[in-house]
N, C-alpha and C. Protein backbone atom coordinates (compact mmCIF):
# COMPACT_ATOMS: atom_id res chain seq x y z
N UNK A 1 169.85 -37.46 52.06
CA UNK A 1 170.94 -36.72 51.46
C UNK A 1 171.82 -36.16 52.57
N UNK A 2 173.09 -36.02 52.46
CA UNK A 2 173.60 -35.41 53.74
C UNK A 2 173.94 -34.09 54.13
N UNK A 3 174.73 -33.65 54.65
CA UNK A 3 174.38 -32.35 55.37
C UNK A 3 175.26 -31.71 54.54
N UNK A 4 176.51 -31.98 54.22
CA UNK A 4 177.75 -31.34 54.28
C UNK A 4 177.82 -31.37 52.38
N UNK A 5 176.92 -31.75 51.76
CA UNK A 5 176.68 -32.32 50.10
C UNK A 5 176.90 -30.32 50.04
N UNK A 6 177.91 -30.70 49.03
CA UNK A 6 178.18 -29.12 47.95
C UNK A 6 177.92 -29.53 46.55
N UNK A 7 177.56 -28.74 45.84
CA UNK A 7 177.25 -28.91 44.61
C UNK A 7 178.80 -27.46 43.99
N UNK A 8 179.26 -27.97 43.28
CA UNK A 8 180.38 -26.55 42.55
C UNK A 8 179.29 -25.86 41.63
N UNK A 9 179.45 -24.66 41.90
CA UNK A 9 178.83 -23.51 40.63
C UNK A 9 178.71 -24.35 39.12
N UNK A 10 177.35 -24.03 38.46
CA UNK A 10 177.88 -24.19 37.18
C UNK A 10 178.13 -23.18 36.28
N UNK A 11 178.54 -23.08 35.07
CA UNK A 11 178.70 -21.48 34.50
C UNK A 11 178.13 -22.44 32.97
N UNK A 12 177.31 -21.12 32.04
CA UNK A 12 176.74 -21.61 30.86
C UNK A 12 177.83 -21.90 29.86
N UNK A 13 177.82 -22.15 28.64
CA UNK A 13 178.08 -22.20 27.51
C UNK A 13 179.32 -21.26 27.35
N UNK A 14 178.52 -20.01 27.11
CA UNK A 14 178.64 -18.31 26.50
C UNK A 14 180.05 -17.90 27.66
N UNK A 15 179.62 -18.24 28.79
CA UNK A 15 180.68 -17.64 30.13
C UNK A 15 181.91 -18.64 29.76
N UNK A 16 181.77 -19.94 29.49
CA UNK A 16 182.91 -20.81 29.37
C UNK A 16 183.44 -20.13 28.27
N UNK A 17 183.22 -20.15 27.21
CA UNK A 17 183.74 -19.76 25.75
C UNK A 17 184.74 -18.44 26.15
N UNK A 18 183.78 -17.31 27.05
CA UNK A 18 184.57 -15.85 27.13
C UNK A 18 185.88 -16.31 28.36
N UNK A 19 185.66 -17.09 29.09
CA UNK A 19 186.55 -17.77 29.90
C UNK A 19 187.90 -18.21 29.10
N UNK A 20 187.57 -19.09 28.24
CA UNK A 20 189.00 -19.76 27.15
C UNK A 20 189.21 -18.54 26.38
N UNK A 21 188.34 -17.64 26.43
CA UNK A 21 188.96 -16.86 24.94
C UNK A 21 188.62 -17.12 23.50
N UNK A 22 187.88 -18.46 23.75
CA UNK A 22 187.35 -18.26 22.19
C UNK A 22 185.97 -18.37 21.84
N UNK A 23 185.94 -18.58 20.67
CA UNK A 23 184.48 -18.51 20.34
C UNK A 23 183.61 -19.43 20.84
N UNK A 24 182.09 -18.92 20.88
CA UNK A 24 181.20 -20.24 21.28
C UNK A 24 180.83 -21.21 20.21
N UNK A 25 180.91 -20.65 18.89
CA UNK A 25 180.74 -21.61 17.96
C UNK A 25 182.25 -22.94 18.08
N UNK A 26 183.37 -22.67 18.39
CA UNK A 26 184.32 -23.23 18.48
C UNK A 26 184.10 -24.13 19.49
N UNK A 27 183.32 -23.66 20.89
CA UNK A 27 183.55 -24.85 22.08
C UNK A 27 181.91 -25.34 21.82
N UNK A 28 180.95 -25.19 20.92
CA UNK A 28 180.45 -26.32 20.60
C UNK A 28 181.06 -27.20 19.71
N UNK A 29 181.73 -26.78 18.86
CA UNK A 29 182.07 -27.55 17.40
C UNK A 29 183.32 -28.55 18.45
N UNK A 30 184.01 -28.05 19.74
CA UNK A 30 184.98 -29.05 20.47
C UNK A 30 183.85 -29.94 20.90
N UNK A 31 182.62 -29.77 21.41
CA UNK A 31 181.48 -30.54 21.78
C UNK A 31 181.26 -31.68 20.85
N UNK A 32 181.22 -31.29 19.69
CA UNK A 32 180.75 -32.17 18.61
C UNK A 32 181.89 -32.87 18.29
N UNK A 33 183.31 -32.91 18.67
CA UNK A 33 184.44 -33.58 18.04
C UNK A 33 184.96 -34.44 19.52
N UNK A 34 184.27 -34.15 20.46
CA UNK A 34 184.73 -34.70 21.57
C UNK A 34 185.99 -34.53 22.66
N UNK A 35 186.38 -33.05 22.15
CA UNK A 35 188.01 -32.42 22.01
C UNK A 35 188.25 -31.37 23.32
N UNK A 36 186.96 -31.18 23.57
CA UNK A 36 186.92 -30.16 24.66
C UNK A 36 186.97 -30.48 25.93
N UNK A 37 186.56 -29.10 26.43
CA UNK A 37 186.38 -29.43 28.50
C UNK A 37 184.88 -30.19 28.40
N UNK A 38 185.25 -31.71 29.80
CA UNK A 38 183.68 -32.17 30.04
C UNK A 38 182.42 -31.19 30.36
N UNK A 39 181.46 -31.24 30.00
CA UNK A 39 180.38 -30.74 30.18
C UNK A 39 178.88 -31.25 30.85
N UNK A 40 178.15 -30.44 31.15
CA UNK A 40 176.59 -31.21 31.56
C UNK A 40 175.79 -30.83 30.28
N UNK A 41 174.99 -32.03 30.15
CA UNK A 41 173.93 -31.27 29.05
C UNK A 41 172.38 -31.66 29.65
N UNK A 42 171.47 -30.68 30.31
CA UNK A 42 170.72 -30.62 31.56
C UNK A 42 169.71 -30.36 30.27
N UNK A 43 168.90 -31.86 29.98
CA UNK A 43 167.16 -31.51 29.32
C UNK A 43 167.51 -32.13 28.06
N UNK A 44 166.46 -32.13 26.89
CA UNK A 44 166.89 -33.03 25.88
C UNK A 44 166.67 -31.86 24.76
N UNK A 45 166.97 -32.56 23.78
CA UNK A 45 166.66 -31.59 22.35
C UNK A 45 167.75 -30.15 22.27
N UNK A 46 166.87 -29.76 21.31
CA UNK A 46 167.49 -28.25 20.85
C UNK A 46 167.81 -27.07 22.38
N UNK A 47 166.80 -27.27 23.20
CA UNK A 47 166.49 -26.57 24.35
C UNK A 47 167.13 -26.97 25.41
N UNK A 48 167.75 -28.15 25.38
CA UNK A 48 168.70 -28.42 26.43
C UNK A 48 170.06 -27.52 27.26
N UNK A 49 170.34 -27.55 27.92
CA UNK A 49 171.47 -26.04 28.51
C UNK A 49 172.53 -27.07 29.03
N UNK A 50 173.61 -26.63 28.19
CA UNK A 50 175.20 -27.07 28.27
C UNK A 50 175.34 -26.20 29.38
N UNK A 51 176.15 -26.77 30.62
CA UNK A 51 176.82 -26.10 31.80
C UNK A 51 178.21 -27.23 31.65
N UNK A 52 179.15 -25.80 32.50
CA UNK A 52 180.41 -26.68 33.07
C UNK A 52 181.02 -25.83 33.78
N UNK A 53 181.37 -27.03 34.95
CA UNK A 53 182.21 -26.46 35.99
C UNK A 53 183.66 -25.86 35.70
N UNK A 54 183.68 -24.86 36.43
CA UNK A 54 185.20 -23.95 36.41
C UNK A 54 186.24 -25.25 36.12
N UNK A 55 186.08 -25.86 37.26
CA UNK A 55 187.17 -26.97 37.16
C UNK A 55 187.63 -27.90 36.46
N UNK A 56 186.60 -28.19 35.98
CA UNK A 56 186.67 -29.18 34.59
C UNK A 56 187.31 -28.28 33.41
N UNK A 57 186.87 -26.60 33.52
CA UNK A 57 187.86 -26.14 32.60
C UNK A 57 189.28 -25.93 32.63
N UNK A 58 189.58 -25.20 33.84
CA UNK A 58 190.51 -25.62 34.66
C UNK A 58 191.58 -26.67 34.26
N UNK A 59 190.89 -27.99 34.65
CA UNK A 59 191.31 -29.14 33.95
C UNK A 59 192.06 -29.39 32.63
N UNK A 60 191.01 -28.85 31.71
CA UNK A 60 190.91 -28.89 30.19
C UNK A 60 192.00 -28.28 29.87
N UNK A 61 192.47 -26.88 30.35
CA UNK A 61 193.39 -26.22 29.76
C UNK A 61 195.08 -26.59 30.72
N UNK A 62 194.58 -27.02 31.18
CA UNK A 62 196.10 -27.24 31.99
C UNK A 62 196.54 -28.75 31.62
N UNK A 63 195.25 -29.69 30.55
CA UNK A 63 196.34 -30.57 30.21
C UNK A 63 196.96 -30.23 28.72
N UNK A 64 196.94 -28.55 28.32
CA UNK A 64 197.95 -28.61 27.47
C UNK A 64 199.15 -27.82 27.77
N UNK A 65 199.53 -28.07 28.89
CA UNK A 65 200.88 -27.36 29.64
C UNK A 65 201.90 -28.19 29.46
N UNK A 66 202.85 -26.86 28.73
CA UNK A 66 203.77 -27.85 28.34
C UNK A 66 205.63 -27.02 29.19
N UNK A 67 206.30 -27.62 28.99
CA UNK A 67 207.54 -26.89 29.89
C UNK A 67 208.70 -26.40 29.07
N UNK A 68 208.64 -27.46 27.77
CA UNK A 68 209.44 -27.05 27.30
C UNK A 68 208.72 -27.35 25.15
N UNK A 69 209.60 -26.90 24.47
CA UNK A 69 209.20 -26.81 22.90
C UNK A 69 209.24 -28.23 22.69
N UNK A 70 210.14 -29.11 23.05
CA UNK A 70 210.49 -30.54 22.34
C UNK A 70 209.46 -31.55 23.31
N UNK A 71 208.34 -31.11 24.68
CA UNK A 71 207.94 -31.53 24.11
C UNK A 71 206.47 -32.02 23.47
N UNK A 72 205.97 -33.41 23.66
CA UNK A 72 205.43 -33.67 22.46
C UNK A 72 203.81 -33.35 23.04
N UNK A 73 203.30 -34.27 24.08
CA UNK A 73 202.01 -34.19 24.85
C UNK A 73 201.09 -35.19 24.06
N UNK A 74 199.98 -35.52 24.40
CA UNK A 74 198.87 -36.57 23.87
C UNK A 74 197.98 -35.39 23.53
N UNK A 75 197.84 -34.13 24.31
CA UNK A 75 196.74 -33.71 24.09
C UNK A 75 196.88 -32.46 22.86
């Protein structure tokens, strides 16, 4: 493995949700529709722990930046 390998922070579920501002039932239910920021899902089953990087949220919310009203966006 090499020397200089960084891993980025991960932050849970609960911290992402208070991060966007909304609910956690909402950024699972984006989980389940495929609509949201990418995520890790670390273990299997019920007990498994959703993490995601800042950046990927980051990401998520800045592709709905828009500049002006007219216009339209994909996302």
């Amino acid at each position: 493995m090499p020397n200089n390998l960084t891993i980025e922070p991960f932050i849970t579920a609960m911290d992402a949700a208070e991060a966007l501002h909304i609910n956690i039932k909402t950024l699972a239910r984006y989980r389940v529709e495929g609509v949201g920021p990418r995520y890790f899902k670390l273990g299997r089953g019920r007990g498994a722990r959703v993490l995601y990087r800042l950046s990927d949220l980051v990401a998520w919310v800045e592709s709905f930046e828009r500049q002006s009203t007219s216009e339209t966006g994909t996302s």
